[in-house]
C-alpha atoms as a PDB file:
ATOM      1  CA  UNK A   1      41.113  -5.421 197.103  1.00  0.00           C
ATOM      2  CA  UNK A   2      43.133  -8.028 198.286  1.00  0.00           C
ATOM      3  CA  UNK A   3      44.196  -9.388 194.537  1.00  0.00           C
ATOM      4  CA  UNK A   4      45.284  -6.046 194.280  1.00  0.00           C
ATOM      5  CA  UNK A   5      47.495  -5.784 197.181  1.00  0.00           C
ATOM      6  CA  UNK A   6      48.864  -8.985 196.362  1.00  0.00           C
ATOM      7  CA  UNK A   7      49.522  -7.537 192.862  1.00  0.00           C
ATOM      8  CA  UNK A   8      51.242  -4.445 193.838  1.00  0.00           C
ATOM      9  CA  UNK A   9      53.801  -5.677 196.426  1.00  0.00           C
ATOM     10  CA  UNK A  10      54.540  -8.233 193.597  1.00  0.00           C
ATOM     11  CA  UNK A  11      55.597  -5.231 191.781  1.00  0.00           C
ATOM     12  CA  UNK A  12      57.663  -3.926 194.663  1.00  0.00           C
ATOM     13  CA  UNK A  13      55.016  -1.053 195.698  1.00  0.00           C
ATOM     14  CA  UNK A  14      53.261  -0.566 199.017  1.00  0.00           C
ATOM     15  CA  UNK A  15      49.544  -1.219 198.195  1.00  0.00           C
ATOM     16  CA  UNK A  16      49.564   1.130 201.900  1.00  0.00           C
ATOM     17  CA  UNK A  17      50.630   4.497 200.408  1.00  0.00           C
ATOM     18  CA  UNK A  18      47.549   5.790 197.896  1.00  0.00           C
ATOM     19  CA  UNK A  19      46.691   9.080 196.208  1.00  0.00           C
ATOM     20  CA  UNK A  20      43.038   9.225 196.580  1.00  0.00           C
ATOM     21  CA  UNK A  21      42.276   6.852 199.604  1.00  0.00           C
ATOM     22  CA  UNK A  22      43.207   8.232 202.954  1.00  0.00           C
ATOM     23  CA  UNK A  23      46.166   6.607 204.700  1.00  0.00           C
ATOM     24  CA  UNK A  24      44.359   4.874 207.484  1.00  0.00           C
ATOM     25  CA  UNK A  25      46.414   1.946 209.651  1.00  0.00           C
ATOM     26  CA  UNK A  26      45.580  -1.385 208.117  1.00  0.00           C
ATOM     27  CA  UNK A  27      44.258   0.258 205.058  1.00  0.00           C
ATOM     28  CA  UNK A  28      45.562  -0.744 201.817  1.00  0.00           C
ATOM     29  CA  UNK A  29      45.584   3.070 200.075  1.00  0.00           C
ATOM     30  CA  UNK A  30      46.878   2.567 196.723  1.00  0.00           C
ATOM     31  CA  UNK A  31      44.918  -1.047 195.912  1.00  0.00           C
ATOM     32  CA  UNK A  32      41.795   1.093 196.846  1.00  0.00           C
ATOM     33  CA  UNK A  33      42.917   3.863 194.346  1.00  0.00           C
ATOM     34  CA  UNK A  34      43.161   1.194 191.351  1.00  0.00           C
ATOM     35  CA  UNK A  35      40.420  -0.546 192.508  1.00  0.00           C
ATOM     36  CA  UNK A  36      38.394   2.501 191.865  1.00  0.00           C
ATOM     37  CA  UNK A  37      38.969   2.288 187.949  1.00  0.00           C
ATOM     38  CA  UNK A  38      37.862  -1.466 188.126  1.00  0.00           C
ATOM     39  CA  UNK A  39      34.628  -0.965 190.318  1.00  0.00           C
ATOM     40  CA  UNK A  40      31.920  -1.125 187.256  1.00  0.00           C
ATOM     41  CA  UNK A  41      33.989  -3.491 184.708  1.00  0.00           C
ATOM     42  CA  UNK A  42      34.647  -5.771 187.494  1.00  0.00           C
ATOM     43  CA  UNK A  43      32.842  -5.349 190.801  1.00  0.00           C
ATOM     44  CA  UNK A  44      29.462  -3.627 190.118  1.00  0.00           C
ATOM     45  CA  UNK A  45      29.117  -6.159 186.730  1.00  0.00           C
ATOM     46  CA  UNK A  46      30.175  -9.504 188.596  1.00  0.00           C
ATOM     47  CA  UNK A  47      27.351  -8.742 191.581  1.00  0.00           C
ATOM     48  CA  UNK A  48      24.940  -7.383 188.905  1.00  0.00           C
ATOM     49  CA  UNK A  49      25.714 -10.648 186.909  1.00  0.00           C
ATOM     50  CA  UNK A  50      24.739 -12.922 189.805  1.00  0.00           C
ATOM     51  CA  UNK A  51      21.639 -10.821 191.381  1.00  0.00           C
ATOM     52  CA  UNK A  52      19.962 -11.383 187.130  1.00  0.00           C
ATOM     53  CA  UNK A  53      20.774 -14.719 186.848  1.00  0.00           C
ATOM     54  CA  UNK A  54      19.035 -15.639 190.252  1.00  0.00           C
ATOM     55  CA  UNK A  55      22.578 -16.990 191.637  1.00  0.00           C
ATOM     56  CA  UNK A  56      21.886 -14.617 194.697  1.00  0.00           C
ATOM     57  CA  UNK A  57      19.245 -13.294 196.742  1.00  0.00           C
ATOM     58  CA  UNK A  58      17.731 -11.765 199.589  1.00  0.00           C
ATOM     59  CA  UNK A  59      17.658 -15.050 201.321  1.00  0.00           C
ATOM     60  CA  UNK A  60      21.207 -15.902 201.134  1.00  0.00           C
ATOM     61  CA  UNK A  61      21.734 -13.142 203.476  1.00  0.00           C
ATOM     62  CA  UNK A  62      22.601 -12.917 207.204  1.00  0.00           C
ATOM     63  CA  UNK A  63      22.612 -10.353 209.999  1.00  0.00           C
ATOM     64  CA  UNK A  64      26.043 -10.566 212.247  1.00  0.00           C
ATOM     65  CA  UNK A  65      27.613  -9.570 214.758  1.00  0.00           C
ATOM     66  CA  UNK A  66      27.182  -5.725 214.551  1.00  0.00           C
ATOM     67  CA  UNK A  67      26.369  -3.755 211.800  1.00  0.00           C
ATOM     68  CA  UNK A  68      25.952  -5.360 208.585  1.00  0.00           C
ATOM     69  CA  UNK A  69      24.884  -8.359 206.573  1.00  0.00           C
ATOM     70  CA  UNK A  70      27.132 -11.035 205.062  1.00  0.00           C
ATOM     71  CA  UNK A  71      26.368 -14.103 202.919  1.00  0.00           C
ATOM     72  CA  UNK A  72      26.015 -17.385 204.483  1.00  0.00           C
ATOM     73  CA  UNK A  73      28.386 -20.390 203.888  1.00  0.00           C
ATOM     74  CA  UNK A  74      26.940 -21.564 201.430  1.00  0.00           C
ATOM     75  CA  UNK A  75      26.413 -19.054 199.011  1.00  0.00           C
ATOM     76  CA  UNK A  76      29.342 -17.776 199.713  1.00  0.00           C
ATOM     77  CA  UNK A  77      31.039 -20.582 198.490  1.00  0.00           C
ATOM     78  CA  UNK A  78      29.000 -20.141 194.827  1.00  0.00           C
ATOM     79  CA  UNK A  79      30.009 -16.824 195.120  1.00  0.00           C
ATOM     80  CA  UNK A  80      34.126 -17.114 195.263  1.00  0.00           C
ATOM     81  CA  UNK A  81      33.140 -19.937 193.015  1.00  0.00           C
ATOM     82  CA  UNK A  82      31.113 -17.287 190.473  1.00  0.00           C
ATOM     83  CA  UNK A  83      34.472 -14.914 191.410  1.00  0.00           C
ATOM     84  CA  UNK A  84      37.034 -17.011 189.987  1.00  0.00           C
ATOM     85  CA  UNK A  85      35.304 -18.041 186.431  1.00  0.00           C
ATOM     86  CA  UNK A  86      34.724 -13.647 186.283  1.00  0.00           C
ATOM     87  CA  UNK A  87      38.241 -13.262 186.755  1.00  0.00           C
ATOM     88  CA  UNK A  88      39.462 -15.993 184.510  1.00  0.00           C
ATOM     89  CA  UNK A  89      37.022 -14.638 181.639  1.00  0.00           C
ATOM     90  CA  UNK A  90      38.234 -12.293 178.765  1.00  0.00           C
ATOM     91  CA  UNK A  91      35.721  -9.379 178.628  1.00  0.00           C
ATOM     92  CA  UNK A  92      36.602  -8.451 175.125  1.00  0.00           C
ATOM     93  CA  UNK A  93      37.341 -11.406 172.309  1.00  0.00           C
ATOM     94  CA  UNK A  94      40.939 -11.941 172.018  1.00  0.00           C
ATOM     95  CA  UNK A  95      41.316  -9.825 175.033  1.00  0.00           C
ATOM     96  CA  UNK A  96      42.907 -10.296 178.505  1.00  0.00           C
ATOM     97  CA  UNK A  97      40.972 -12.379 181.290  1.00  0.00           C
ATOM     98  CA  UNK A  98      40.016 -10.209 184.179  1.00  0.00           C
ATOM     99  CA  UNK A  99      42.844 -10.935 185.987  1.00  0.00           C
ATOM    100  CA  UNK A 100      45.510 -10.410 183.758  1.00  0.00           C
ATOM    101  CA  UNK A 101      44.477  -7.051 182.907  1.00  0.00           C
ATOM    102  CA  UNK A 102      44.677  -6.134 186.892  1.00  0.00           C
ATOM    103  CA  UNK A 103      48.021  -7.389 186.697  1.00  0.00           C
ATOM    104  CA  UNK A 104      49.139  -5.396 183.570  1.00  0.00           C
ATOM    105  CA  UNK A 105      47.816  -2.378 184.980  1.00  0.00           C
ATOM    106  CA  UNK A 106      49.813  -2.441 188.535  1.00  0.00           C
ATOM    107  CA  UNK A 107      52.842  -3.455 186.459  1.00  0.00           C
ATOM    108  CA  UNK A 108      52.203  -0.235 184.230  1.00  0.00           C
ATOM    109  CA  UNK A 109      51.845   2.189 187.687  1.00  0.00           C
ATOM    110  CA  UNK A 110      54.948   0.773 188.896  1.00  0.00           C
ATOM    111  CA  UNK A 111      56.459   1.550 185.756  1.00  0.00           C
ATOM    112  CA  UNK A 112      55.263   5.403 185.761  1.00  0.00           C
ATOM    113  CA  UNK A 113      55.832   5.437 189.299  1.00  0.00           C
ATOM    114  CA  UNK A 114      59.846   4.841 188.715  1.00  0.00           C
ATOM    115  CA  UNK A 115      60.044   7.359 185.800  1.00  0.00           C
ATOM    116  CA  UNK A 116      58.797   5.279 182.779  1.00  0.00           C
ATOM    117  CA  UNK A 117      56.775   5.789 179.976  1.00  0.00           C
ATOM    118  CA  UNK A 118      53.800   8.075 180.705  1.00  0.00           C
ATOM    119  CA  UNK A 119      50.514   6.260 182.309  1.00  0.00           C
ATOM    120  CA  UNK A 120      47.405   6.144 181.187  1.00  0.00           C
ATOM    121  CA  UNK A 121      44.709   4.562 183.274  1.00  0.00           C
ATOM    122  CA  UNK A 122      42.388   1.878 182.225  1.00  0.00           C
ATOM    123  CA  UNK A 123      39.614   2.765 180.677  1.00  0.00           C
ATOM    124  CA  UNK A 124      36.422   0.443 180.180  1.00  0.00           C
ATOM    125  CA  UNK A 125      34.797   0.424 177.035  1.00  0.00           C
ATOM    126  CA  UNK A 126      31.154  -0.825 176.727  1.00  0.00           C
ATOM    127  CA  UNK A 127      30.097   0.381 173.683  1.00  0.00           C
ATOM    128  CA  UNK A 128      31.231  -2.296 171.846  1.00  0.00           C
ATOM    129  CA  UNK A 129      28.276  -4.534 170.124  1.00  0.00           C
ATOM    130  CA  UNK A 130      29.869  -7.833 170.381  1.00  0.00           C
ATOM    131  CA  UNK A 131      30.689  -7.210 174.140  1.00  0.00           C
ATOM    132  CA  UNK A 132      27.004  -5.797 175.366  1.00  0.00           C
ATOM    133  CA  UNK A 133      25.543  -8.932 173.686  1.00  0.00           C
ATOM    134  CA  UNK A 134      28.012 -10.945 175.675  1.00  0.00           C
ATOM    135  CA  UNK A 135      27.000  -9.362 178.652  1.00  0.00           C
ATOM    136  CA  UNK A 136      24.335 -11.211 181.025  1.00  0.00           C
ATOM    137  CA  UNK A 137      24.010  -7.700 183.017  1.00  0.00           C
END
């Protein structure tokens, strides 16, 4: 979420002002809304990624303050660690790392937005053999 923000006030949007996320104070709408289209590519792959390999477990979680668990220092540090070689990767050979494609796609609904060429969200496509055999998940 927060690479996203970042992303779309670089493109001159406010990450604020969504279509699907409720406008809440503090709430960044619109990064939520493309984060959406990025939750199993990205997200739910990265954390699935880590629980197989054994980089993260039960025990590398803690109770706080309130409701809620969080990982502990340590881990947490493998984990943005972990975060920043999934970003850097290129899911498809030849392709875009992680990161740039988040970037291409603000750039292209900032483009729409402003009355340019017509937009057509990302889509994720698994099926490909070379890809799935890449995949630790």
């Amino acid at each position: 979420m927060n690479e996203l923000t970042a992303l779309l006030e670089g493109v001159g949007l406010d990450p604020y002002l969504g279509f699907l996320h409720q406008l809440d104070p503090g709430r960044p709408s619109l990064a939520l809304d493309v984060m959406e289209m990025f939750r199993h590519p990205v997200a739910d792959r990265f954390v699935l990624n880590l629980v197989n390999r054994g980089m993260v477990g039960a025990q590398d979680f803690r109770g706080g303050e309130g409701p809620g668990v969080f990982l502990a220092p340590s881990p947490m540090k493998q984990f943005f660690a972990e975060w920043e070689r999934w970003m850097l990767a290129k899911p498809k050979a030849g392709g875009a790392a992680w990161r740039d494609v988040l970037r291409r796609e603000t750039e292209k609904l900032a483009a729409w937005l402003r009355g340019g060429a017509e937009y057509q969200p990302y889509r994720f496509d698994a099926d490909e053999k070379e890809e799935a055999a890449a995949c630790s998940t």
